[in-house]
Structures are given as structure tokens and as C-alpha cells.
PDB file of N, CA and C in Angstrom:
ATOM      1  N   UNK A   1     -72.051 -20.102 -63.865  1.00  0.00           N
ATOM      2  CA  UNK A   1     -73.338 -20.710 -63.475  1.00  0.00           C
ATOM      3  C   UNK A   1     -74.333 -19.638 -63.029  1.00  0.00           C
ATOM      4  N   UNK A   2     -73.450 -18.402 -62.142  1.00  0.00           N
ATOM      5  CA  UNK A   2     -74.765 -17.614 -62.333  1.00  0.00           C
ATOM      6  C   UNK A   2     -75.008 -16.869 -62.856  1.00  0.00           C
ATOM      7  N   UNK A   3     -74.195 -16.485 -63.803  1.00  0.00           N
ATOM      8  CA  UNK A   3     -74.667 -15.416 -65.016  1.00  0.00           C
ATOM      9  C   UNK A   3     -75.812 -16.556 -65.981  1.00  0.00           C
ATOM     10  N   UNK A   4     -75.323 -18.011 -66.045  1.00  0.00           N
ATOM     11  CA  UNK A   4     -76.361 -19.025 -66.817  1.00  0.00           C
ATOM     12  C   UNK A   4     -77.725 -18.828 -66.223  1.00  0.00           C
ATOM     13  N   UNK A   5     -77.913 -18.737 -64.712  1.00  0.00           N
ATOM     14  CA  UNK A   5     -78.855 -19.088 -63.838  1.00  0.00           C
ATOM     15  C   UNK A   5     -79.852 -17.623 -64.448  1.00  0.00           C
ATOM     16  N   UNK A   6     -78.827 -16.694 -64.517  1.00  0.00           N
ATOM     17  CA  UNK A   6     -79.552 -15.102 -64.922  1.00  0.00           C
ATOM     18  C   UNK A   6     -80.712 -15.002 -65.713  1.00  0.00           C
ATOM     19  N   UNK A   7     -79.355 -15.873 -66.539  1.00  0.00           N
ATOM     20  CA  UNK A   7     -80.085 -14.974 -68.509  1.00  0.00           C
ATOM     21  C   UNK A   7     -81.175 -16.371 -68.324  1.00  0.00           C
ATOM     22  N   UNK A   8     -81.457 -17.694 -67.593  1.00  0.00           N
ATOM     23  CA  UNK A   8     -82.164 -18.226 -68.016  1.00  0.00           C
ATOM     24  C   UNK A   8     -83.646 -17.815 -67.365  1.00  0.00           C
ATOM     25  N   UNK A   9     -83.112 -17.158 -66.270  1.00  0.00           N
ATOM     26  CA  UNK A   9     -84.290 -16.440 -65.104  1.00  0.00           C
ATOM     27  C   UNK A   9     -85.376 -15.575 -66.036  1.00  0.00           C
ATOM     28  N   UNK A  10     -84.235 -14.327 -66.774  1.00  0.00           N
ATOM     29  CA  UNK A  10     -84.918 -13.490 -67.468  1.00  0.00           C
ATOM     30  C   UNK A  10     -85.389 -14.354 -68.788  1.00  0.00           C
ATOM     31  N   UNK A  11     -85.163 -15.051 -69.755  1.00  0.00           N
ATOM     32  CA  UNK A  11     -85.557 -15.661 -70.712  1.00  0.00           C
ATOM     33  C   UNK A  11     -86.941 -16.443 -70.446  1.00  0.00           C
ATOM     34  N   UNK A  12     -87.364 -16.876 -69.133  1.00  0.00           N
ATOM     35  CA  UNK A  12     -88.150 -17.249 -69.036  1.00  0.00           C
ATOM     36  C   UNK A  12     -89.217 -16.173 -68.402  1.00  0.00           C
ATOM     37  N   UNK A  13     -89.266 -14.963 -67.988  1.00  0.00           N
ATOM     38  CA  UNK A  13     -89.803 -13.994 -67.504  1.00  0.00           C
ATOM     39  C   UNK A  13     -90.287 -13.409 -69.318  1.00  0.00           C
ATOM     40  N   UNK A  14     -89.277 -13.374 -70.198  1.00  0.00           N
ATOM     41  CA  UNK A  14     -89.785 -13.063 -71.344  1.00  0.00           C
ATOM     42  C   UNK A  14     -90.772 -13.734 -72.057  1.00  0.00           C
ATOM     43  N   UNK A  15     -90.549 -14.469 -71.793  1.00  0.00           N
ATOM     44  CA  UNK A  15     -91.896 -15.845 -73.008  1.00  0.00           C
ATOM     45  C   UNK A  15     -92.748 -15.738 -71.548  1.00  0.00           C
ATOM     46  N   UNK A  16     -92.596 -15.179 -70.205  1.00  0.00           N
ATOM     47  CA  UNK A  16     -93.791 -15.418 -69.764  1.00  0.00           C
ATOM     48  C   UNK A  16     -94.590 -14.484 -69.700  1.00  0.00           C
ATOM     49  N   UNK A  17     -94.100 -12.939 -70.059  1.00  0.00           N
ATOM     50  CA  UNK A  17     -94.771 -11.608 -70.524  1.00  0.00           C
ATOM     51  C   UNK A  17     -95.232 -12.048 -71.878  1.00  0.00           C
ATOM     52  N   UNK A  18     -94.359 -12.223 -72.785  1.00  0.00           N
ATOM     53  CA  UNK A  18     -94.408 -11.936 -74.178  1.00  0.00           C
ATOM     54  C   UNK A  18     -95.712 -13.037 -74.381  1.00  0.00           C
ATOM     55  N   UNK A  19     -95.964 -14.038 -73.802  1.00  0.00           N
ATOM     56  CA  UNK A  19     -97.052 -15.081 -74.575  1.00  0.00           C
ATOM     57  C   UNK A  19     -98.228 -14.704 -73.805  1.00  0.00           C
ATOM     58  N   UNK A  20     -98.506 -13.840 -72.732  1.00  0.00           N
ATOM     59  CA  UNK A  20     -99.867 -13.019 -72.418  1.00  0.00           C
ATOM     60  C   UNK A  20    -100.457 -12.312 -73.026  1.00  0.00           C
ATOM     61  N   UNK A  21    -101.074 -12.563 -74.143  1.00  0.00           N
ATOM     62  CA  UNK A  21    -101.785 -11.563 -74.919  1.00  0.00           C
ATOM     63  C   UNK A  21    -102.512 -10.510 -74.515  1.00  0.00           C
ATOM     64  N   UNK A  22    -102.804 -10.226 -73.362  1.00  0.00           N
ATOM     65  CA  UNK A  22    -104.146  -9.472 -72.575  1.00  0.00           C
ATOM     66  C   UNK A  22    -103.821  -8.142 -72.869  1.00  0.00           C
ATOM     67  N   UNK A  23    -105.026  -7.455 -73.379  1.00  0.00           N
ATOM     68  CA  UNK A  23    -104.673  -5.888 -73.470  1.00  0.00           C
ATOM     69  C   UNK A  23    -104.659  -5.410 -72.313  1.00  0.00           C
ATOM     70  N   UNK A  24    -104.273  -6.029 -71.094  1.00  0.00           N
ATOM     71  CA  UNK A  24    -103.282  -4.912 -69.929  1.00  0.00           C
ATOM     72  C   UNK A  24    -102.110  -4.929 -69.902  1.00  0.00           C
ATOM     73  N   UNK A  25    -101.589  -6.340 -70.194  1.00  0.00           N
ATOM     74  CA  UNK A  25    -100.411  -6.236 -69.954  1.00  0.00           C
ATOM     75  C   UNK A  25     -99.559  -5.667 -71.416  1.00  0.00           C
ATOM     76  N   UNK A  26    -100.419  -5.532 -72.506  1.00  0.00           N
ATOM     77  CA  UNK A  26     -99.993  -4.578 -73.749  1.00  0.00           C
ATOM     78  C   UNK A  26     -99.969  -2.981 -73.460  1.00  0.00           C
ATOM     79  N   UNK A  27    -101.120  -2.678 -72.685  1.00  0.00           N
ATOM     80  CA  UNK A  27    -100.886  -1.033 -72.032  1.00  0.00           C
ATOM     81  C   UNK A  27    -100.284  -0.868 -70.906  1.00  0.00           C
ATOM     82  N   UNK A  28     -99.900  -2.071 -70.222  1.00  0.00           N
ATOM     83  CA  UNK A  28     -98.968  -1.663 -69.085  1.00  0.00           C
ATOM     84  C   UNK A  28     -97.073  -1.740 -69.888  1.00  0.00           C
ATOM     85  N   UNK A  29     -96.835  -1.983 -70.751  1.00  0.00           N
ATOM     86  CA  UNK A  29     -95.738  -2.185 -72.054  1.00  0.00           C
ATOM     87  C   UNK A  29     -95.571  -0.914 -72.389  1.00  0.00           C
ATOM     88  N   UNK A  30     -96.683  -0.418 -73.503  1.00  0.00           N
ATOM     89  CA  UNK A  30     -96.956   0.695 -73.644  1.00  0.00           C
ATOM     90  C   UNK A  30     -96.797   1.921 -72.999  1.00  0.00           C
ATOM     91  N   UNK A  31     -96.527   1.219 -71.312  1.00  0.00           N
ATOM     92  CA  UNK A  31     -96.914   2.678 -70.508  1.00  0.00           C
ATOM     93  C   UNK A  31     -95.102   2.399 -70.037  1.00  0.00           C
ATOM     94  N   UNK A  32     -95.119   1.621 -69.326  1.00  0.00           N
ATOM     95  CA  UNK A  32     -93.505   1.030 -68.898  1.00  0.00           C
ATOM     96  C   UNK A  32     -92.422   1.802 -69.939  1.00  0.00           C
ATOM     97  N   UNK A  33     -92.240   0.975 -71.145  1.00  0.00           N
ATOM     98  CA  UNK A  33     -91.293   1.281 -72.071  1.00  0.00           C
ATOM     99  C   UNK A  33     -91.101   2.625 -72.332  1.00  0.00           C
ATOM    100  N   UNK A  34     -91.970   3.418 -72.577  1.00  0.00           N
ATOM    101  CA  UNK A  34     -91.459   4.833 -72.784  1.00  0.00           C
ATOM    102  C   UNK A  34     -91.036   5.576 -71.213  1.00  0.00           C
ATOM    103  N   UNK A  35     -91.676   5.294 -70.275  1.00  0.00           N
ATOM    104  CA  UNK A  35     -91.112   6.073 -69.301  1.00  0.00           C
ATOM    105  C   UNK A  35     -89.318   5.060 -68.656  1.00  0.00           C
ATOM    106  N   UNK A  36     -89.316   4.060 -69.170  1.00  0.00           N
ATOM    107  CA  UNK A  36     -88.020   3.155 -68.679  1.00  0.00           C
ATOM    108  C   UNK A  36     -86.864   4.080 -69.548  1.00  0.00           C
ATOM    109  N   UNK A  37     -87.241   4.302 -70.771  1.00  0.00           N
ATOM    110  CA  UNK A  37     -86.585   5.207 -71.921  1.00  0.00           C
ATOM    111  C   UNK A  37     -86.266   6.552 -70.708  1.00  0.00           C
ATOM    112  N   UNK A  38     -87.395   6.707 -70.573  1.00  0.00           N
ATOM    113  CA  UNK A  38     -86.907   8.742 -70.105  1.00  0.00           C
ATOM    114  C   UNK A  38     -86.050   8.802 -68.628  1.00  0.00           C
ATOM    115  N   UNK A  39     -86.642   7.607 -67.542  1.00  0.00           N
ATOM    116  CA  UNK A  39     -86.483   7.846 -66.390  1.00  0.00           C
ATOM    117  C   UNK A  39     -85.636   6.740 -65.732  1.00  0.00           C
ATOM    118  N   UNK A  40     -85.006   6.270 -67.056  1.00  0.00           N
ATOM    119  CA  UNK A  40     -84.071   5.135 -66.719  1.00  0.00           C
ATOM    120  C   UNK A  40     -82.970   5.243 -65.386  1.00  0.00           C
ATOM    121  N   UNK A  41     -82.690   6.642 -65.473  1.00  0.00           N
ATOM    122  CA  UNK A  41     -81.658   7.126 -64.120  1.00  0.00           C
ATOM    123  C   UNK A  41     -81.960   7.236 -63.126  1.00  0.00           C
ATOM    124  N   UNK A  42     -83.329   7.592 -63.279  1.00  0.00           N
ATOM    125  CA  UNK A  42     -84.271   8.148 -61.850  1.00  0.00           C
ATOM    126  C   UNK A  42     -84.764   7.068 -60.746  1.00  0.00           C
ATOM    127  N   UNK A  43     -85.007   5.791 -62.041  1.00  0.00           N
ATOM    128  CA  UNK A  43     -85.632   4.524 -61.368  1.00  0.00           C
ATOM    129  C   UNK A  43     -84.912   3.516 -61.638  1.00  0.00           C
ATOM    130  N   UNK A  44     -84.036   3.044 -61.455  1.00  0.00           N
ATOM    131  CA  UNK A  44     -83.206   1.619 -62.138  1.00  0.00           C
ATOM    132  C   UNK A  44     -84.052   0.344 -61.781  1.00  0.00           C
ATOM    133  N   UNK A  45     -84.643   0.474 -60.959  1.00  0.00           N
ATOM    134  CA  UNK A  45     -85.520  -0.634 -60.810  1.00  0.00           C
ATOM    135  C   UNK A  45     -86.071  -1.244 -61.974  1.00  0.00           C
ATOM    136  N   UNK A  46     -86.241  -0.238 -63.246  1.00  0.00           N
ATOM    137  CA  UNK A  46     -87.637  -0.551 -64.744  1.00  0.00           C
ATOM    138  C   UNK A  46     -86.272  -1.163 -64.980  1.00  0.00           C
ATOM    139  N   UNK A  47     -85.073  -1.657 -64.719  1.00  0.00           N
ATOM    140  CA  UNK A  47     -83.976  -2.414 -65.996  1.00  0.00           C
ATOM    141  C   UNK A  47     -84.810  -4.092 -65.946  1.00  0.00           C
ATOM    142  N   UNK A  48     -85.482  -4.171 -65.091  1.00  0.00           N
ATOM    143  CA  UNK A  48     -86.614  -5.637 -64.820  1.00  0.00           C
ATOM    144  C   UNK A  48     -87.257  -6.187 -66.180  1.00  0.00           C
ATOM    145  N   UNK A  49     -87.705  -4.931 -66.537  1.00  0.00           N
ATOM    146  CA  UNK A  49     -88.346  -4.718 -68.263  1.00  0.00           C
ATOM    147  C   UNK A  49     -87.716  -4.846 -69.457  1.00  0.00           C
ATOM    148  N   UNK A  50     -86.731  -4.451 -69.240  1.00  0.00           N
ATOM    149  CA  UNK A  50     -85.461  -4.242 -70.346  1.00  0.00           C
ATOM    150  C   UNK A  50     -85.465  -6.102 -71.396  1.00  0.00           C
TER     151      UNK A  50
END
């Protein structure tokens, strides 16, 4: 139930990024994703993004 409770937490965090079209939250993506890539060790916090 709470691994269900999880993935449904994040699934809905996704369609609620992903259906904001706004070019900030496309350059804040843009800016996130490559540094989550480099500094994944440094900051575990960006796994939010993942």
C-alpha cells in the first residue's frame, strides 16, 4: 500500500509538471535535468525530478 501510495504520489506530480506548458517550467527542465545527470551524488534531493 505504500509503495501503491508512492508511485501514485509521483504519477500524479508527473501529469502535473508534464501538462504545464509554460516556458518556465520548460527552462527550469532544461536547467534541472542536466545538472540532476552530473550532480546526482552531490544533491540527492533532484531524485524528486527523476
Amino acid at each position: 500500500m505504500i509503495f501503491l501510495a508512492f508511485f501514485f504520489i509521483n504519477y500524479l506530480s508527473f501529469l502535473l509538471f508534464f501538462s504545464i506548458k509554460d516556458t518556465i517550467w520548460t527552462n527550469l527542465f532544461s536547467i534541472v535535468i542536466p545538472v540532476k545527470e552530473i550532480h546526482l551524488y552531490k544533491f540527492p534531493f533532484l531524485n524528486i525530478f527523476s
